[in-house]
C-alpha atoms as a PDB file:
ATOM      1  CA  UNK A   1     -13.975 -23.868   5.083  1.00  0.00           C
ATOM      2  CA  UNK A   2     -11.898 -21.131   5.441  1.00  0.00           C
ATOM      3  CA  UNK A   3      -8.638 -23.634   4.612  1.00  0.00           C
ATOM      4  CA  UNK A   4     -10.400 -24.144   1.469  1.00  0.00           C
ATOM      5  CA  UNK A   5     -10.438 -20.523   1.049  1.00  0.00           C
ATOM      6  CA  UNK A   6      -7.043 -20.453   1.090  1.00  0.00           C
ATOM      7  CA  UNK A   7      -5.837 -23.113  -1.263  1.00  0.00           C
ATOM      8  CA  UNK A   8      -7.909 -21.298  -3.935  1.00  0.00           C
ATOM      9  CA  UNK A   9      -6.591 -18.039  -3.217  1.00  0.00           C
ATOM     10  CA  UNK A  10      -3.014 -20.038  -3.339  1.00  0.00           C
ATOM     11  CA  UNK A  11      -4.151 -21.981  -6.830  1.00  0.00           C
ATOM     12  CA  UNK A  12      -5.107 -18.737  -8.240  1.00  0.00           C
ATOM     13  CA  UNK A  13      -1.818 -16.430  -7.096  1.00  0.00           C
ATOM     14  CA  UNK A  14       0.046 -19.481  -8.516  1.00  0.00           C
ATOM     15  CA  UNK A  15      -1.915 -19.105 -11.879  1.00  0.00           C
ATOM     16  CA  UNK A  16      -1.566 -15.539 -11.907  1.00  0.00           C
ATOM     17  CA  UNK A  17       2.438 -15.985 -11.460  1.00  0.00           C
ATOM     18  CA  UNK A  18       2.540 -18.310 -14.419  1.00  0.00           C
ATOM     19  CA  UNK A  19       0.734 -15.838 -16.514  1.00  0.00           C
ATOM     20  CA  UNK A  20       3.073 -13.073 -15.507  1.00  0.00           C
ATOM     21  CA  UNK A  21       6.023 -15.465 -16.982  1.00  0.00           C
ATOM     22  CA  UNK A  22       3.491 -15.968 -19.867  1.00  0.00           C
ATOM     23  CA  UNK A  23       2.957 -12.576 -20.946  1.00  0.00           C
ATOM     24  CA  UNK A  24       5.811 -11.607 -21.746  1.00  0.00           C
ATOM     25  CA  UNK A  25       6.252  -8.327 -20.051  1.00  0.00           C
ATOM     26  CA  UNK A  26       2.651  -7.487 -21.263  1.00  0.00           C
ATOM     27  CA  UNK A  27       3.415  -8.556 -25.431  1.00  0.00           C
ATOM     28  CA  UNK A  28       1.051 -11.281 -24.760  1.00  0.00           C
ATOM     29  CA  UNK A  29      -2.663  -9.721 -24.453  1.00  0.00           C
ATOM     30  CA  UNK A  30      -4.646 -13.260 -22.772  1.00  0.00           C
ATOM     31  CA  UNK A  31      -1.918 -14.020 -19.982  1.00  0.00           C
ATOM     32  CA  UNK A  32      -1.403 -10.047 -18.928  1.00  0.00           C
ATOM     33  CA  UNK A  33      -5.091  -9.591 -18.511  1.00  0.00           C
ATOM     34  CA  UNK A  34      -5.052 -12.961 -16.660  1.00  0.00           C
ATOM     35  CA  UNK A  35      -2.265 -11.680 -13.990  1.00  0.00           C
ATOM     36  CA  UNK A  36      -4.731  -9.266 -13.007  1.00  0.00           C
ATOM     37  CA  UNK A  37      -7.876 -11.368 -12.535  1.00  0.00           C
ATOM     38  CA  UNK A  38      -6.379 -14.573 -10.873  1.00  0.00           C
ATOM     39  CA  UNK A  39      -4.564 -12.045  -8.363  1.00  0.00           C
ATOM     40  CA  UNK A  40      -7.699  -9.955  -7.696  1.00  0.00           C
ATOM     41  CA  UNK A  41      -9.583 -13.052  -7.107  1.00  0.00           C
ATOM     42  CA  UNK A  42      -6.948 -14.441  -5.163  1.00  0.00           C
ATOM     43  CA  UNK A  43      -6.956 -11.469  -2.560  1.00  0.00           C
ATOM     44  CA  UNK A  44     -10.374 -11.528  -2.620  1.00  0.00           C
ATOM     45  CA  UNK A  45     -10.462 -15.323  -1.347  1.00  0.00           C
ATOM     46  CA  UNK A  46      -7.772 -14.172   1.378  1.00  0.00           C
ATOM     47  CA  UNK A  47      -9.939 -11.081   2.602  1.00  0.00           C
ATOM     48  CA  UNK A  48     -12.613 -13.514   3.035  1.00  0.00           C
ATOM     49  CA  UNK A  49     -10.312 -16.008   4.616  1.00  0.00           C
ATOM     50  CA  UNK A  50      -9.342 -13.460   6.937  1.00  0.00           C
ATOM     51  CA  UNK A  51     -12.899 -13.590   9.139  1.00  0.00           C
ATOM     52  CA  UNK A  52     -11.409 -16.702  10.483  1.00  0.00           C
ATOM     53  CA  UNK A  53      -7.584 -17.214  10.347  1.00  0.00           C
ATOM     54  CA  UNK A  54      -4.980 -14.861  11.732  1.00  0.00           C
ATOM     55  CA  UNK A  55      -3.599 -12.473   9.084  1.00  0.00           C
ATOM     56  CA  UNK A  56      -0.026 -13.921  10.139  1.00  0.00           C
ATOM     57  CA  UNK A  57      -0.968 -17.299   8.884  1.00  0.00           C
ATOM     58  CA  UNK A  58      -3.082 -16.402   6.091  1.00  0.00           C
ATOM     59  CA  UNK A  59      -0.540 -14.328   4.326  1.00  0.00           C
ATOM     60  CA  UNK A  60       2.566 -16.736   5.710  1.00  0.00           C
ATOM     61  CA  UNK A  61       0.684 -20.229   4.584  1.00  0.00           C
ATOM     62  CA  UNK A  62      -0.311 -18.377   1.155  1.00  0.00           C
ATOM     63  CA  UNK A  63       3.094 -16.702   0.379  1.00  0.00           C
ATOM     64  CA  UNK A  64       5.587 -19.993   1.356  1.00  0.00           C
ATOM     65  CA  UNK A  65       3.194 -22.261  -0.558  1.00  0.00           C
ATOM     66  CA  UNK A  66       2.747 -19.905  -3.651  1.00  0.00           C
ATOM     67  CA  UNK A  67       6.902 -19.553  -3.201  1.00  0.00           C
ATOM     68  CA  UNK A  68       7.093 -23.392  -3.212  1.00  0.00           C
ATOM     69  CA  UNK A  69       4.808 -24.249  -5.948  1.00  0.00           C
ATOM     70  CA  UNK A  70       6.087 -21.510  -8.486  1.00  0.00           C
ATOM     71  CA  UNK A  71       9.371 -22.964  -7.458  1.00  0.00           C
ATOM     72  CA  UNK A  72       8.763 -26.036  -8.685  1.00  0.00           C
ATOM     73  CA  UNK A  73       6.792 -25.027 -11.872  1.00  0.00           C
ATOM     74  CA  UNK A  74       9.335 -22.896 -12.895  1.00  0.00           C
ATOM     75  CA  UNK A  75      11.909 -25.884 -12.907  1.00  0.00           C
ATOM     76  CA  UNK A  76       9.506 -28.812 -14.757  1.00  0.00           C
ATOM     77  CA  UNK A  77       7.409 -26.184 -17.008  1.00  0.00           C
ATOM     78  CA  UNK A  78      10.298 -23.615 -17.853  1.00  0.00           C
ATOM     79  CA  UNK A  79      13.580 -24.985 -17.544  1.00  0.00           C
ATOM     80  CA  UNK A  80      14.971 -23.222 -14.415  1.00  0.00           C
ATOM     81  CA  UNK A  81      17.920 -24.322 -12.270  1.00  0.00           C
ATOM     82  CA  UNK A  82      17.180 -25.817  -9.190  1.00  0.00           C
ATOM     83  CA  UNK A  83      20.716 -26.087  -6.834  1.00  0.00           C
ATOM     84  CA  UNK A  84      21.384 -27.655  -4.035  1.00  0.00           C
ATOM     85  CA  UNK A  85      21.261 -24.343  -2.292  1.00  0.00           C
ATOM     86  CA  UNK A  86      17.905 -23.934  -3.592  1.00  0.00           C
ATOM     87  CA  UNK A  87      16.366 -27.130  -2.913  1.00  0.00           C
ATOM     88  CA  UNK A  88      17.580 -26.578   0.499  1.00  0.00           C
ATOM     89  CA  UNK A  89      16.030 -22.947   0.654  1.00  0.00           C
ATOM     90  CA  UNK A  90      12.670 -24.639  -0.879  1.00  0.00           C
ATOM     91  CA  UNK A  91      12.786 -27.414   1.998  1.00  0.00           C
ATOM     92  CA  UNK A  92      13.002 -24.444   4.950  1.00  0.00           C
ATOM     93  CA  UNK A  93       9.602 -22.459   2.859  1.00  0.00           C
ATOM     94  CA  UNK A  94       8.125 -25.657   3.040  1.00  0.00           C
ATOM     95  CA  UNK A  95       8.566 -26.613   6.389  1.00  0.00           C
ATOM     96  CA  UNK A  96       7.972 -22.833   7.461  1.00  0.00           C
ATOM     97  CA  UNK A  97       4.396 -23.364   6.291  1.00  0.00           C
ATOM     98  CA  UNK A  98       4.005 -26.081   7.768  1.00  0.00           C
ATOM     99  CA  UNK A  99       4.808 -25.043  10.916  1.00  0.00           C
ATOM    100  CA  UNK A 100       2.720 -22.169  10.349  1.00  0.00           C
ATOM    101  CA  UNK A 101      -0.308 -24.193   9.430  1.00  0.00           C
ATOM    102  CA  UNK A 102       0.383 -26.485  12.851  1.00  0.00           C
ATOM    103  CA  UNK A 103       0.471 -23.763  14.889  1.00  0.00           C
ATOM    104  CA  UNK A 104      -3.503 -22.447  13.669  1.00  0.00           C
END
């Protein structure tokens, strides 16, 4: 359950980060108020993921993926550059959690 946990709290950082593009440095009242609510939940799903996963791969697992995902969202959904340098970077988050998640 407490895997579960964490994709939320991963979904919900990720929503929070999109908002933060959204808002437009605060001009946009709905997505700024948003930032704050999806993050607070989001820490709130990794305190309670904390009872039974080690705070190195809690915060590891929902950092890289979070990294990874807003990544890729900001290349299909906003236009950004991906390089070769940054695919490659991507490639090392990804298998970082990975091997962070294998190691639980």
């Amino acid at each position: 359950m407490y895997w579960f946990y964490l994709t939320i709290a991963i979904l919900l950082e990720v929503g929070g980060t999109v908002c933060m593009k959204l808002s437009d440095s605060f001009a946009n009242l709905v997505p700024s108020v948003l930032v704050f609510v999806l993050y607070g939940a989001s820490f709130a799903l990794m305190m309670v993921t904390l009872r039974g996963l080690d705070l190195a791969i809690v915060y590891g697992v929902w950092s890289g993926a979070g990294t990874a995902a807003i990544a890729i969202i900001g290349v299909v959904s906003f236009g950004e550059s991906m390089t070769l340098v940054r695919a490659f970077s991507l490639g090392l988050v990804v298998i970082g959690v990975v091997g962070l998640k294998l190691s639980a």
